[in-house]
Protein backbone atom coordinates (compact mmCIF):
# COMPACT_ATOMS: atom_id res chain seq x y z
CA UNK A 1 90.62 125.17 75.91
CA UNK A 2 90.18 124.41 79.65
CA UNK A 3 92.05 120.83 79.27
CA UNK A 4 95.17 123.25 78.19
CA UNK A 5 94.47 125.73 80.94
CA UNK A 6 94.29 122.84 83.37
CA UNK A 7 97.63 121.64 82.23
CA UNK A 8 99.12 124.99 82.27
CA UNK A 9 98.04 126.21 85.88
CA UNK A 10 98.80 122.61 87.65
CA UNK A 11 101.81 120.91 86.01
CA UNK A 12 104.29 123.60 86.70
CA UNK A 13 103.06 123.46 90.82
CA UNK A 14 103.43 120.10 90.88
CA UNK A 15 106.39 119.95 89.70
CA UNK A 16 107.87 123.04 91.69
CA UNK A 17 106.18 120.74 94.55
CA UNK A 18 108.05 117.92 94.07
CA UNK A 19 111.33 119.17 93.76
CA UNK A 20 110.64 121.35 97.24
CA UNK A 21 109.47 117.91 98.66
CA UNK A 22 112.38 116.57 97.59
CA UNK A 23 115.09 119.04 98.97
CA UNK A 24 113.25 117.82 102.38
CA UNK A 25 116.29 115.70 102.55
CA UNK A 26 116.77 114.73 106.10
CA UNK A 27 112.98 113.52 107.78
CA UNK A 28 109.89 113.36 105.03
CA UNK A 29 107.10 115.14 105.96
CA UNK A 30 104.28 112.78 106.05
CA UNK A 31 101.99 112.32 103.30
CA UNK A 32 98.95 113.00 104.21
CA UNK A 33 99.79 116.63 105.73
CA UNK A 34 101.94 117.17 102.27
CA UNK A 35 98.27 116.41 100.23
CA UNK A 36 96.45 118.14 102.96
CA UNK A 37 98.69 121.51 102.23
CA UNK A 38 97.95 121.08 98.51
CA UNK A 39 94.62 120.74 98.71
CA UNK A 40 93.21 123.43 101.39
CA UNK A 41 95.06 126.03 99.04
CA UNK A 42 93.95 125.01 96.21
CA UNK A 43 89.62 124.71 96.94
CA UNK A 44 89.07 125.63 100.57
CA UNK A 45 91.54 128.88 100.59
CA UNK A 46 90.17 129.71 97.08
CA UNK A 47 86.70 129.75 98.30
CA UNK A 48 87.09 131.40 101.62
CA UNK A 49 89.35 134.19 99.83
CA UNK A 50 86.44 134.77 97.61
CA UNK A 51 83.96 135.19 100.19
CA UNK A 52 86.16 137.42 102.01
CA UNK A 53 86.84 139.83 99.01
CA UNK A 54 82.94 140.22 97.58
CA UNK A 55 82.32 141.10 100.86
CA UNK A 56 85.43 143.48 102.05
CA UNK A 57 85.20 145.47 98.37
CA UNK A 58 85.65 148.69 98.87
CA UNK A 59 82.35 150.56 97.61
CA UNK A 60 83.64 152.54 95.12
CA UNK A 61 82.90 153.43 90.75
CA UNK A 62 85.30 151.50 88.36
CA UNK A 63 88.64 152.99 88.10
CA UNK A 64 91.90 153.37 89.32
CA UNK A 65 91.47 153.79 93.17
CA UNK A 66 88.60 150.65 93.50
CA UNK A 67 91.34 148.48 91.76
CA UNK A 68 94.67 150.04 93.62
CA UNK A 69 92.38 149.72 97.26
CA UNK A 70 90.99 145.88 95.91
CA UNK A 71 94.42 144.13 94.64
CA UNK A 72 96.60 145.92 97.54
CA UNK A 73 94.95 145.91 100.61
CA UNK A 74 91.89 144.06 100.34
CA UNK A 75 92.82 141.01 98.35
CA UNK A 76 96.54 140.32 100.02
CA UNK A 77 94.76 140.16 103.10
CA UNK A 78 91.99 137.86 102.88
CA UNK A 79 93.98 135.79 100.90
CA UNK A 80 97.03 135.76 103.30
CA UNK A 81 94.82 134.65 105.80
CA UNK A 82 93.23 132.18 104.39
CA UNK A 83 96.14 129.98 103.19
CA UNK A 84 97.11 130.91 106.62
CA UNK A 85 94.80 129.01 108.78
CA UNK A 86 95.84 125.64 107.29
CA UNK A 87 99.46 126.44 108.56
CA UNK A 88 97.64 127.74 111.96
CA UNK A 89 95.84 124.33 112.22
CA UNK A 90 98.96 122.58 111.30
CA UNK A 91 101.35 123.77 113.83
CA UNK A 92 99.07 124.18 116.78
CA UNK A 93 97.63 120.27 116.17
CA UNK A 94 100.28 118.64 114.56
CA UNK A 95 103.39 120.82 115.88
CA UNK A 96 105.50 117.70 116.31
CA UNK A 97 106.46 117.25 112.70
CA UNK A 98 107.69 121.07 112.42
CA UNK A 99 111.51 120.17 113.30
CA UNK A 100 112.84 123.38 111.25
CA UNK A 101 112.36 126.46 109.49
CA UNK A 102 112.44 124.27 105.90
CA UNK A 103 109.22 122.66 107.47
CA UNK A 104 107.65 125.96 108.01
CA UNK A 105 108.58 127.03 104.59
CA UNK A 106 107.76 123.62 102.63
CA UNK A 107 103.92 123.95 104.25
CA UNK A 108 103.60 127.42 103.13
CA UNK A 109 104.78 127.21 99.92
CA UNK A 110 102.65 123.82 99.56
CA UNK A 111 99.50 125.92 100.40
CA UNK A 112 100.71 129.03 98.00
CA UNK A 113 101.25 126.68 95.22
CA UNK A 114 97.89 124.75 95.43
CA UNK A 115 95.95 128.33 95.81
CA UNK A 116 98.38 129.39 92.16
CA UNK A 117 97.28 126.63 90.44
CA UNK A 118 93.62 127.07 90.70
CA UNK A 119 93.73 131.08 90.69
CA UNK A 120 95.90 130.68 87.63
CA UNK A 121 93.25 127.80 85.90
CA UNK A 122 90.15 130.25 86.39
CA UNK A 123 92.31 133.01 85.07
CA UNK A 124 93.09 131.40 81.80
CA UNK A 125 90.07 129.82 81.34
CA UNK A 126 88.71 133.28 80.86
CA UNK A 127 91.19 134.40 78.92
CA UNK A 128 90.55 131.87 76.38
CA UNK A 129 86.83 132.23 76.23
CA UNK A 130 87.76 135.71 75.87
CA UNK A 131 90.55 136.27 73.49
CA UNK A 132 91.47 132.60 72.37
CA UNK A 133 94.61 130.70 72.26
CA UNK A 134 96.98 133.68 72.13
CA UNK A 135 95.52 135.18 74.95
CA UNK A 136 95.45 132.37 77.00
CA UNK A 137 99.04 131.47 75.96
CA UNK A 138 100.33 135.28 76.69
CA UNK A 139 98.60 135.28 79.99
CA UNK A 140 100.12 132.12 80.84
CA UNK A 141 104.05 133.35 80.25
CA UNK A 142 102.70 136.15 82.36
CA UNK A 143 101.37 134.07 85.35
CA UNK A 144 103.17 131.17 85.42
CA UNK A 145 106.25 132.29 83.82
CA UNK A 146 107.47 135.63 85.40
CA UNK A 147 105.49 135.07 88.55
CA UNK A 148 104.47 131.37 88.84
CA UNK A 149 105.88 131.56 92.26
CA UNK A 150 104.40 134.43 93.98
CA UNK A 151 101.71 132.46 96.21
CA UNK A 152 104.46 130.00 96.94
CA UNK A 153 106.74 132.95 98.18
CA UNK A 154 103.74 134.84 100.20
CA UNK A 155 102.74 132.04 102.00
CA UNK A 156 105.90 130.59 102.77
CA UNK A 157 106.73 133.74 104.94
CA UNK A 158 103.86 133.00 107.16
CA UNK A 159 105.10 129.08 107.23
CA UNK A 160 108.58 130.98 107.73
CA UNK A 161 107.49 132.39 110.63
CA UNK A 162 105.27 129.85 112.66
CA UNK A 163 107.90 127.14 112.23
CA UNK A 164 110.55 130.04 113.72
CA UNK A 165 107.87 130.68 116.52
CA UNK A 166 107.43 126.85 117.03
CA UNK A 167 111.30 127.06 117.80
CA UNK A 168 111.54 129.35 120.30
CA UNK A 169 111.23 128.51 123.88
CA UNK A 170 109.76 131.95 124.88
CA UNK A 171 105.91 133.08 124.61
CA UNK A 172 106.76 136.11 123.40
CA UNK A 173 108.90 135.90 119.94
CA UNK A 174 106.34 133.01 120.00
CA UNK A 175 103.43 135.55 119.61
CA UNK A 176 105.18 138.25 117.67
CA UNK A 177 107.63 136.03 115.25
CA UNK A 178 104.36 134.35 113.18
CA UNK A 179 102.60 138.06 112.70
CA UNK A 180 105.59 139.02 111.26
CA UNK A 181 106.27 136.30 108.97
CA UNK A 182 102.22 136.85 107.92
CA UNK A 183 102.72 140.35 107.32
CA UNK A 184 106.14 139.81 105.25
CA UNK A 185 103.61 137.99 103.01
CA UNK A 186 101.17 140.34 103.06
CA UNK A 187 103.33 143.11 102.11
CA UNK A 188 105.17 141.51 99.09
CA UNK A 189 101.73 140.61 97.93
CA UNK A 190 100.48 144.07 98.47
CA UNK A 191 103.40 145.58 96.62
CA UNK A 192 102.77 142.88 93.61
CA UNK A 193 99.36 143.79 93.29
CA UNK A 194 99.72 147.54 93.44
CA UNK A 195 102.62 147.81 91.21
CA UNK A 196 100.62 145.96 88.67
CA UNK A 197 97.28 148.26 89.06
CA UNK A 198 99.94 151.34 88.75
CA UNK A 199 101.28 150.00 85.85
CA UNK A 200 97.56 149.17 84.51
CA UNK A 201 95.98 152.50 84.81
CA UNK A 202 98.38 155.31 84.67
CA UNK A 203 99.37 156.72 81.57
CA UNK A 204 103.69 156.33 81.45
CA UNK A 205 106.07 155.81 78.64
CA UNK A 206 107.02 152.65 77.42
CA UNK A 207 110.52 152.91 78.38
CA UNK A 208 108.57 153.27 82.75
CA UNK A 209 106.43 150.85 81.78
CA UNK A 210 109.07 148.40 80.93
CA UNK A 211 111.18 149.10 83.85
CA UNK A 212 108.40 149.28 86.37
CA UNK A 213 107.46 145.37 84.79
CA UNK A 214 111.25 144.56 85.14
CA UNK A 215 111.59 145.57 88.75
CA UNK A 216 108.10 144.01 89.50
CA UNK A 217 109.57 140.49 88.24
CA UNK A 218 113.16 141.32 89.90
CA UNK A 219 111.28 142.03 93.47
CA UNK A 220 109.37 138.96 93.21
CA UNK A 221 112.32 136.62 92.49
CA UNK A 222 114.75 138.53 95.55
CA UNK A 223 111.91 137.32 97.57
CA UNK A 224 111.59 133.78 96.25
CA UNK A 225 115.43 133.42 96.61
CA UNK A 226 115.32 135.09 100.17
CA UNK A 227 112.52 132.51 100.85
CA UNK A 228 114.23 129.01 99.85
CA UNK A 229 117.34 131.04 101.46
CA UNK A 230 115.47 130.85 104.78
CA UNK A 231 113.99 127.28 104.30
CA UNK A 232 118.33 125.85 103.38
CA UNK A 233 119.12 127.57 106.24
CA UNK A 234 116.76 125.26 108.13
CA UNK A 235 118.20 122.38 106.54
CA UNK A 236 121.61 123.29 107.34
CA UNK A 237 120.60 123.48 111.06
CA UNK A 238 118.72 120.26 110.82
CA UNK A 239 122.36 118.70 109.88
CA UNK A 240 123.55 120.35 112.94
CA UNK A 241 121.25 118.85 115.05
CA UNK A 242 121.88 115.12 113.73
CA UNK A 243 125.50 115.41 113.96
CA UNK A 244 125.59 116.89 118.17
CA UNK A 245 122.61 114.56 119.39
CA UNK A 246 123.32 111.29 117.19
CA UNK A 247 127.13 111.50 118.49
CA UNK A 248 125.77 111.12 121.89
CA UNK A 249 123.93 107.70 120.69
CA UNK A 250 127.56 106.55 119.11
CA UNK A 251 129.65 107.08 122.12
CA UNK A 252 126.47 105.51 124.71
CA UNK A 253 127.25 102.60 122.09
CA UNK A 254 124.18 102.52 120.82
CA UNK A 255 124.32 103.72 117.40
CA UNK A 256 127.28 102.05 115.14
CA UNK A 257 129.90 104.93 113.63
CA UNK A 258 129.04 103.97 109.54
CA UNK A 259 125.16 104.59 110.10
CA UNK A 260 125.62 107.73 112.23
CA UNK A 261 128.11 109.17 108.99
CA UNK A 262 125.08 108.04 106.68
CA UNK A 263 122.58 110.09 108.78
CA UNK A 264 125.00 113.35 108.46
CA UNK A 265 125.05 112.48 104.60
CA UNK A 266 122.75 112.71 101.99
CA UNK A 267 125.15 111.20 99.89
CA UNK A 268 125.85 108.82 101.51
CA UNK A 269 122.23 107.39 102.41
CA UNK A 270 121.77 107.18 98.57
CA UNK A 271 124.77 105.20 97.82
CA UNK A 272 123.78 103.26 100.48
CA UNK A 273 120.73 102.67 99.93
CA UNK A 274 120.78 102.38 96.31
CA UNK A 275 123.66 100.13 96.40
CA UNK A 276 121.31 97.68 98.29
CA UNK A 277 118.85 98.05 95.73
CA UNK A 278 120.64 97.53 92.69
CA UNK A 279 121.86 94.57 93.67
CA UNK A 280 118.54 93.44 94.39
CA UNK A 281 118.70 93.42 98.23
CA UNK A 282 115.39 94.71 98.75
CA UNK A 283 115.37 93.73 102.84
CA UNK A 284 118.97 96.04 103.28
CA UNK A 285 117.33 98.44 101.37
CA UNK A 286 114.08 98.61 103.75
CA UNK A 287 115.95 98.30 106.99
CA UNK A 288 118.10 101.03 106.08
CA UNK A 289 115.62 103.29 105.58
CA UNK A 290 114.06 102.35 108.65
CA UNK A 291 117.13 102.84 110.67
CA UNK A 292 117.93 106.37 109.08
CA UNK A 293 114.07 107.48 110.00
CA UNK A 294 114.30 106.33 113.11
CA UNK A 295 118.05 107.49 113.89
CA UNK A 296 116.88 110.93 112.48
CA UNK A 297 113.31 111.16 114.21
CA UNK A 298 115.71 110.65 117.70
CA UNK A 299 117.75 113.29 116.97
CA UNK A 300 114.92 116.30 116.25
CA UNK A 301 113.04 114.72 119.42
CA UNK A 302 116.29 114.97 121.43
CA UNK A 303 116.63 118.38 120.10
CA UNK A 304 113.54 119.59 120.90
CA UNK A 305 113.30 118.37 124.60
CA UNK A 306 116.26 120.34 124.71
CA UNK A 307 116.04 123.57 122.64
CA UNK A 308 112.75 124.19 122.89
CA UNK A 309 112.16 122.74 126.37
CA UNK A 310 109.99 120.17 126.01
CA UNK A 311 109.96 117.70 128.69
CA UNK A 312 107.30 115.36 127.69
CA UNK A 313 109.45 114.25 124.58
CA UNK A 314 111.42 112.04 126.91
CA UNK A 315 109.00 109.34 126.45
CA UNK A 316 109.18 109.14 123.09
CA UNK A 317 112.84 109.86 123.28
CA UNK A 318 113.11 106.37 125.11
CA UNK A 319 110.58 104.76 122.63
CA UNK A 320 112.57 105.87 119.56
CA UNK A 321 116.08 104.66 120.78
CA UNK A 322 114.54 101.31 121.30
CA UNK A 323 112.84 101.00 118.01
CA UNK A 324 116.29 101.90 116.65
CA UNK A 325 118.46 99.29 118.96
CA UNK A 326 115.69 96.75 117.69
CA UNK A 327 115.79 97.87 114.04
CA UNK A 328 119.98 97.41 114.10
CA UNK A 329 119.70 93.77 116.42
CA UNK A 330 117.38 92.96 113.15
CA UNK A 331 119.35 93.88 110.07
CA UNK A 332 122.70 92.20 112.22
CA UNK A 333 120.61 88.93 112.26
CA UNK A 334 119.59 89.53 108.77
CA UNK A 335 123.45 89.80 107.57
CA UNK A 336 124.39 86.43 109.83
CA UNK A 337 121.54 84.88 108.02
CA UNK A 338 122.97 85.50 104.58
CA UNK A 339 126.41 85.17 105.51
CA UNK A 340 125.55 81.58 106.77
CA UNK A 341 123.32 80.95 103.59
CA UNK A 342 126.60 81.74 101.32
CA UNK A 343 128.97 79.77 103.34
CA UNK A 344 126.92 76.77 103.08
CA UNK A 345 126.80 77.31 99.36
């Protein structure tokens, strides 16, 4: 019974993971933050949300108003926060790689998943010991079905709104913009929790019942759409940002025309790119990638020195256009190399 619980609560996160990983179309996050996200939500934020509730529970009998105070105030809020303070971490020590709201939101949702998938395991794990197969199977559809995004959703809102602060070049929206994006996920998580102990305890027809479920599930998606929403918007601006600041490397020469259309293109990269490796041209297929990195890295470091006014990125702003003069000089010598080899052929 736990070997299907396990496989129930983490293959569906993994797999909503992926795909969000994957939309991250333009600069990879690296992988070691990626696995770090995971992982604090799904052991250290567990355990630290724990603490937090046993010791913030309200001290009331059984009932109604101990459950409606518990899952609506006391439990969104320790367990905001504590997914929280990985993002906190993240964009105060490594605030470099947050180039867009998509970042923001691809953290959060990282955390939100990892903290589902255990939440959900040591839910149906009960369940099972409890009631069996069919309860563990009914509670699953519930969790993982009709809400299997929820933590993704509550989180993401706070990594919504530290990667908007990390944006802005005033202190202010800087202080106020990530307590709002915190408290957006508090709230939806609030309003999840207490519509379910509603729902739980008071006596309503089934035909309330029904629609209170219905709108529960309806409210939760809006949010998940108005999420990812926020996070493509990100990515749209991220194409912005590539097309204005890698122009100015085509017309100081330095960047050729066909890889600064790639860059602008997902499309393009991957017929590029797979093109190379198809036909077995595994060192085109490694300096491309390099190049587009590169080329990409030097545009969100060109528009952050800019946007967000930071001066020291010039250095690396220098460093990064070099790397990428060297990286073309290389693959240019590369193609002379096998041009020459099939001549003399």
């Amino acid at each position: 019974m736990a070997w299907a619980a396990f496989l129930l609560a983490y293959s569906p996160v993994l797999l909503y993971s992926l795909f969000l990983w994957w939309l991250d179309r333009y600069e990879k996050e690296p992988g070691r933050l990626i696995f770090t996200a995971f992982f604090w939500g799904m052991l250290p934020a567990i355990v630290l949300a724990l603490l937090a509730e046993v010791t913030l529970e309200p001290p009331l009998e059984e009932g109604f108003l101990r459950d409606l105070i518990s899952g609506s105030l006391v439990a969104p809020l320790a367990e905001e926060t504590a997914k929280g303070l990985f993002l906190l971490f993240l964009f105060w020590f490594q605030r470099k790689e947050i180039d867009s709201l998509y970042d923001g939101f691809l953290y959060g949702s990282l955390v939100g998943f990892g903290f589902e998938a255990t939440e959900n395991f040591l839910y149906l794990v009960g369940a099972g010991e409890e009631g069996g197969r069919e309860a563990l199977l009914g509670l699953a559809l519930l969790r993982i079905g009709f809400f299997g995004l929820n933590h993704a959703v509550f989180t993401g809102f706070t990594g919504l709104g530290l990667a908007a602060a990390r944006l802005f070049p005033h202190w202010i929206p800087r202080l106020i913009v990530p307590v709002l994006g915190w408290g957006a996920g508090v709230a939806l998580h609030a309003f999840h929790n207490g519509m379910l102990s509603v729902l739980g305890h008071l006596e309503i027809s089934e035909e309330l019942s029904l629609i209170g479920f219905a709108s529960l599930v309806a409210a939760n998606w809006m949010g998940a759409l108005m999420a990812l929403a926020l996070g493509l918007w990100g990515l749209y601006r991220e194409r912005i940002w590539i097309t204005r600041h890698l122009r100015e490397e085509v017309e100081r020469g330095i960047l050729p025309d066909p890889i600064y259309r790639d860059c602008r293109s997902l499309w393009r990269r991957g017929v590029r790119r797979w093109g190379a490796l198809l036909r077995g041209d595994l060192r085109e297929w490694r300096a491309l990638g390099r190049i587009y990195h590169v080329a990409i890295e030097l545009a969100f470091r060109k528009h952050q020195q800019e946007a967000i006014r930071e001066a020291h990125r010039e250095s690396e702003i220098v460093r990064l256009r070099q790397e990428l003069q060297r990286l073309l000089r290389s693959r240019e010598d590369s193609e002379d190399e096998t041009t020459t080899c099939h001549h003399e052929a």
